[in-house]
C-alpha atoms as a PDB file:
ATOM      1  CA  UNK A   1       0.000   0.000   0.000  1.00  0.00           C
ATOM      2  CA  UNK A   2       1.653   3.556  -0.776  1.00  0.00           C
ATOM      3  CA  UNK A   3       1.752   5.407   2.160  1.00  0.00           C
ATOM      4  CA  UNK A   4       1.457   9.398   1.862  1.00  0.00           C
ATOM      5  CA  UNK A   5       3.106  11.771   4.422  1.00  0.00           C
ATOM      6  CA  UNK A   6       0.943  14.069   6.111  1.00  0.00           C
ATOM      7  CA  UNK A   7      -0.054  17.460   4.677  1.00  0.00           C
ATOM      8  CA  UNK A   8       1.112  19.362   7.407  1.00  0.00           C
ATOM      9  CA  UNK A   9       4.550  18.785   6.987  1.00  0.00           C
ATOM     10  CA  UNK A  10       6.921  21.379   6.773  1.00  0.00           C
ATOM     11  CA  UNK A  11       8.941  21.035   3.354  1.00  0.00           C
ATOM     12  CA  UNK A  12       5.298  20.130   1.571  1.00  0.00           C
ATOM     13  CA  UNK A  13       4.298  24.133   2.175  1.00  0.00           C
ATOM     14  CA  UNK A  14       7.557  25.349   1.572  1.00  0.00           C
ATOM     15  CA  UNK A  15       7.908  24.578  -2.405  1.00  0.00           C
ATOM     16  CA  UNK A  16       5.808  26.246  -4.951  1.00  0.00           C
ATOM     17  CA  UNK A  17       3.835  24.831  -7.693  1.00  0.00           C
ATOM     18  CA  UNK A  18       4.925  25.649 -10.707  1.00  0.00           C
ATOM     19  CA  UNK A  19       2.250  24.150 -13.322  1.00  0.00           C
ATOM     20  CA  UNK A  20       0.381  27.246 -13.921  1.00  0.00           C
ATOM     21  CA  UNK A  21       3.763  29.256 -14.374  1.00  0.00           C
ATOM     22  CA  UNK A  22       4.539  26.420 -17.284  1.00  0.00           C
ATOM     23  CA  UNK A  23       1.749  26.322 -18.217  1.00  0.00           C
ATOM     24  CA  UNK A  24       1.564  30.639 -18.973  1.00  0.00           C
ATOM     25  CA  UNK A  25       5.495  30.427 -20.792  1.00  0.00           C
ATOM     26  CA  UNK A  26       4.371  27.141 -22.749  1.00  0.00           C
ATOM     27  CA  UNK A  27       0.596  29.563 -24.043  1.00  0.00           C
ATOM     28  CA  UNK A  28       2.910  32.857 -24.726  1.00  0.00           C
ATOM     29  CA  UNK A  29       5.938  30.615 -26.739  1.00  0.00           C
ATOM     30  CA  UNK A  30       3.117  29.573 -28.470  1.00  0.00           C
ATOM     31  CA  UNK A  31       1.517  32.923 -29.153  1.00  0.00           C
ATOM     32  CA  UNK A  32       4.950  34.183 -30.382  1.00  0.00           C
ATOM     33  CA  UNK A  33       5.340  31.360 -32.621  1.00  0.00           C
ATOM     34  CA  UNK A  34       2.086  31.664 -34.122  1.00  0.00           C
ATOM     35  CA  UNK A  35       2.545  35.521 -34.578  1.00  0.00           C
ATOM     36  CA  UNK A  36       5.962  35.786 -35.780  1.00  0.00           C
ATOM     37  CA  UNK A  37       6.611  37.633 -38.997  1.00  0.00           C
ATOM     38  CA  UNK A  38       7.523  34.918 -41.666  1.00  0.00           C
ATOM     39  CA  UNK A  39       9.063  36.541 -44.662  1.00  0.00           C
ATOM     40  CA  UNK A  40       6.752  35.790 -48.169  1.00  0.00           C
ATOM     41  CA  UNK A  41       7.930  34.033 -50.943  1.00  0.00           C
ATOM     42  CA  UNK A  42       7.493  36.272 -53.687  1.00  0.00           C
ATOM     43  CA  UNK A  43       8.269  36.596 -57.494  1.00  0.00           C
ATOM     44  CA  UNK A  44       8.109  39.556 -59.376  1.00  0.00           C
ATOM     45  CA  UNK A  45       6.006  39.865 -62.310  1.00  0.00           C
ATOM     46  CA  UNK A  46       5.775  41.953 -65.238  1.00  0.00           C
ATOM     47  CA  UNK A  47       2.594  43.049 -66.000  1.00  0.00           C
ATOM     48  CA  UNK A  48       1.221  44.912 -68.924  1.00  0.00           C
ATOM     49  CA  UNK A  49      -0.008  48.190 -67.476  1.00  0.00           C
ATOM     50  CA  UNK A  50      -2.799  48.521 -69.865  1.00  0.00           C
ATOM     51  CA  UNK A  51      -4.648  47.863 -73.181  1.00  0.00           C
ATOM     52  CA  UNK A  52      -2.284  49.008 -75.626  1.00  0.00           C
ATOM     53  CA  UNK A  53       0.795  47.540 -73.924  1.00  0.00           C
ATOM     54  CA  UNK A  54      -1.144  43.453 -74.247  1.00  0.00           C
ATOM     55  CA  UNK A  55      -2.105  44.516 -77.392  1.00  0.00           C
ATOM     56  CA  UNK A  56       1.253  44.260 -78.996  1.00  0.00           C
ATOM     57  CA  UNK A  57       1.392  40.777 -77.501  1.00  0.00           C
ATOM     58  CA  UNK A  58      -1.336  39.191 -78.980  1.00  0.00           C
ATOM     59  CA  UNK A  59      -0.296  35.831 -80.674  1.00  0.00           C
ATOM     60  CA  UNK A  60      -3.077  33.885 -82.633  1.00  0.00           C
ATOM     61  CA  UNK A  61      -4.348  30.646 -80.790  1.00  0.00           C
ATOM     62  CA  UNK A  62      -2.910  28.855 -83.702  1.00  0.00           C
ATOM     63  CA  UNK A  63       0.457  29.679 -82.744  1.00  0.00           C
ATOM     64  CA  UNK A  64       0.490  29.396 -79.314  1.00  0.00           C
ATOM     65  CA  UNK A  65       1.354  25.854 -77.097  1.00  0.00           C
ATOM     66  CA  UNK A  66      -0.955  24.663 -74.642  1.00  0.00           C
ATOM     67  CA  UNK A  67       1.354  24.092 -71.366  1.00  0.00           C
ATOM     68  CA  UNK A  68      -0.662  22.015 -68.862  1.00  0.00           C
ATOM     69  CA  UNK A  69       0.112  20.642 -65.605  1.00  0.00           C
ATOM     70  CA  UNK A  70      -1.992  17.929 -63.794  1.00  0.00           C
ATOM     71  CA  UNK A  71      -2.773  17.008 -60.022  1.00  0.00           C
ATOM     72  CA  UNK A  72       0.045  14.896 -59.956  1.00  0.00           C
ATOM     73  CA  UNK A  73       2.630  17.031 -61.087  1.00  0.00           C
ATOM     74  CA  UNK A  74       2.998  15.336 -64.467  1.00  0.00           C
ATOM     75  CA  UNK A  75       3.563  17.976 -67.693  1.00  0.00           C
ATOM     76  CA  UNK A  76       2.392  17.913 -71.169  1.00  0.00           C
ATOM     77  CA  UNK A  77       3.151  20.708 -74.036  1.00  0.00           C
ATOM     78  CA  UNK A  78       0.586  20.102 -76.594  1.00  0.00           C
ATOM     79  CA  UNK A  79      -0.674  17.228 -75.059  1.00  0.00           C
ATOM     80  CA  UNK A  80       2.946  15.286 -75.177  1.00  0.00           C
ATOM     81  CA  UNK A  81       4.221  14.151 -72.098  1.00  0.00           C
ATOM     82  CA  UNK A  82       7.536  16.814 -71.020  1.00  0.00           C
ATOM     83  CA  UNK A  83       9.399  16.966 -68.169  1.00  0.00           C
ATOM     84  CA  UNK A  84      10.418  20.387 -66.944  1.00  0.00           C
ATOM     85  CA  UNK A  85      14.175  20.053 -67.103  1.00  0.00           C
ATOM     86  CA  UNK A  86      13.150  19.487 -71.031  1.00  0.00           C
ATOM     87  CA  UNK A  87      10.496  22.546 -71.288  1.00  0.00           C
ATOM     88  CA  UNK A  88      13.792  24.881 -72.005  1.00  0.00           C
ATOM     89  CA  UNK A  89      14.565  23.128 -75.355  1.00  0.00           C
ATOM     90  CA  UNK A  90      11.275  22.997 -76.279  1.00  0.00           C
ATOM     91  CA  UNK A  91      10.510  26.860 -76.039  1.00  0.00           C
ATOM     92  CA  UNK A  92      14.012  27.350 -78.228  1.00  0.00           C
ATOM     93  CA  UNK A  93      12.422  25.364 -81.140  1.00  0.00           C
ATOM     94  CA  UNK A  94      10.204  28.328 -81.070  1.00  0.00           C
ATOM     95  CA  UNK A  95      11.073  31.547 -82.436  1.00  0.00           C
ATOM     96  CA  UNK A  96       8.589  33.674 -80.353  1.00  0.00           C
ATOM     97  CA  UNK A  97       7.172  31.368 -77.926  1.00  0.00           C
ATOM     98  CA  UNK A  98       3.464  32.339 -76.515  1.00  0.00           C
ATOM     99  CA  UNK A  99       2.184  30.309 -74.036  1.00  0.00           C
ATOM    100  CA  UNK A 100      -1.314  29.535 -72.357  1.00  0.00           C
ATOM    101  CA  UNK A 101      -0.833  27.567 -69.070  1.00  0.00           C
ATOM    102  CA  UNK A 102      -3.494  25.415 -67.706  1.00  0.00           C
ATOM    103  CA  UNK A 103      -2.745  24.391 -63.987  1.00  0.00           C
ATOM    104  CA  UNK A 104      -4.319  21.923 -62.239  1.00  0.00           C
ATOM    105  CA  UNK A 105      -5.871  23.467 -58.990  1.00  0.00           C
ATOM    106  CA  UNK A 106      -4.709  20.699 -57.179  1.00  0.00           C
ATOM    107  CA  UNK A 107      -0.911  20.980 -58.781  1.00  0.00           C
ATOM    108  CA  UNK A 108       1.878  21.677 -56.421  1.00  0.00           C
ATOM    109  CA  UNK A 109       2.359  24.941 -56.017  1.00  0.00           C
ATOM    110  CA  UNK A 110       6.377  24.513 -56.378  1.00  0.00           C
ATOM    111  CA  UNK A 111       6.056  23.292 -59.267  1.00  0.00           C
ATOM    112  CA  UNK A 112       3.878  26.800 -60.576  1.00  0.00           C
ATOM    113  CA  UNK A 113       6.759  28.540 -59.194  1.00  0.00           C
ATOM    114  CA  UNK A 114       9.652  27.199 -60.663  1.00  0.00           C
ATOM    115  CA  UNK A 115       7.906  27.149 -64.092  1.00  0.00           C
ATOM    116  CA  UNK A 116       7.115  30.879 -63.609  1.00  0.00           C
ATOM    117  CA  UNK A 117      11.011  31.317 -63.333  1.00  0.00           C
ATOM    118  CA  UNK A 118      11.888  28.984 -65.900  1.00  0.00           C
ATOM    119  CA  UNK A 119       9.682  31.220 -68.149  1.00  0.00           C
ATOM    120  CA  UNK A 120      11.821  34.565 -66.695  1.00  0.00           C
ATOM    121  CA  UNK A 121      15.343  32.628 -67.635  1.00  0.00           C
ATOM    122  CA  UNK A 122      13.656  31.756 -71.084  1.00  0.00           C
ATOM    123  CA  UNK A 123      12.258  35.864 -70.895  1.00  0.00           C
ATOM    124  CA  UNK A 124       9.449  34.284 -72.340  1.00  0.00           C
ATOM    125  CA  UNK A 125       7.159  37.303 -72.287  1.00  0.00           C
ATOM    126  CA  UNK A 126       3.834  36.412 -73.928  1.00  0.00           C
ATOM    127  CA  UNK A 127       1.953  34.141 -71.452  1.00  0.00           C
ATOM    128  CA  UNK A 128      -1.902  33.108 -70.521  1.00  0.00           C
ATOM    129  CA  UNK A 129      -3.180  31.258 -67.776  1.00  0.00           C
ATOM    130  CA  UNK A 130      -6.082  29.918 -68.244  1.00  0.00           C
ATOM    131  CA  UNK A 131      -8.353  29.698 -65.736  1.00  0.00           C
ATOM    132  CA  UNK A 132     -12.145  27.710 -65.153  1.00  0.00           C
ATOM    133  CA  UNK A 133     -14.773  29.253 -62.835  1.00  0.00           C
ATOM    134  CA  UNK A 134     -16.150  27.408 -60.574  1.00  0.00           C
ATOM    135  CA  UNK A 135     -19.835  26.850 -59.052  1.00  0.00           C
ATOM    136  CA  UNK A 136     -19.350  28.729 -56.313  1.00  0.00           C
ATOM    137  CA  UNK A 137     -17.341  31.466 -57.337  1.00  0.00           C
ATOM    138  CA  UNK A 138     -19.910  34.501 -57.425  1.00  0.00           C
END
């Protein structure tokens, strides 16, 4: 049988607890963590301005390649399987490349982002992404 000593001894008043002391440091480590600035991964991109500046860039839809990339990551310019280590050699073939881009909403975003700078290496310039609405978009 365990055996406790009795309350009123004199060591047992003398020590603190110190769960609720924990217990505030471990709730404001966690409120700095969640609330810490986090710098943003971002890419610049050169956008036309206006009208007349994407009006010199307008490619017929004959000419332009279809990009797409899938859920699983996989790509395919006009609809032939491409990897992206192979996408530079393909847009060289081209004399002007235009692009549209359809991506996959549920394509890895790192994947988005290292095509967009592939594309700034290639200064490919003229490029659409093509988008779908969806049912509950307003």
């Amino acid at each position: 049988m365990i055996r406790l000593p009795p309350a009123s001894t004199a060591n047992a008043s003398l020590l603190p607890d110190l769960t609720p002391l924990l217990d505030v440091i471990f709730i404001v480590l966690v409120f700095f963590l969640l609330t810490a600035q986090v710098p943003l991964l971002q890419r610049p991109l050169d956008l036309p301005q206006d009208q007349r500046d994407s009006a010199s860039m307008v490619t017929s839809d004959a000419e332009r390649q279809l990009l797409e990339l899938d859920a699983a990551g996989r790509w395919r310019l006009d609809d032939r399987p491409l990897s992206l280590s192979g996408l530079p050699e393909a847009l060289n073939s081209a004399t002007d490349p235009a692009l549209d881009l359809a991506i996959d909403r549920q394509a890895p975003l790192t994947a988005f982002l290292d095509l967009i700078v592939l594309l700034q290496e290639q200064q490919v310039v003229d490029i659409r992404l093509l988008m779908e609405p969806t049912p509950d978009a307003p």
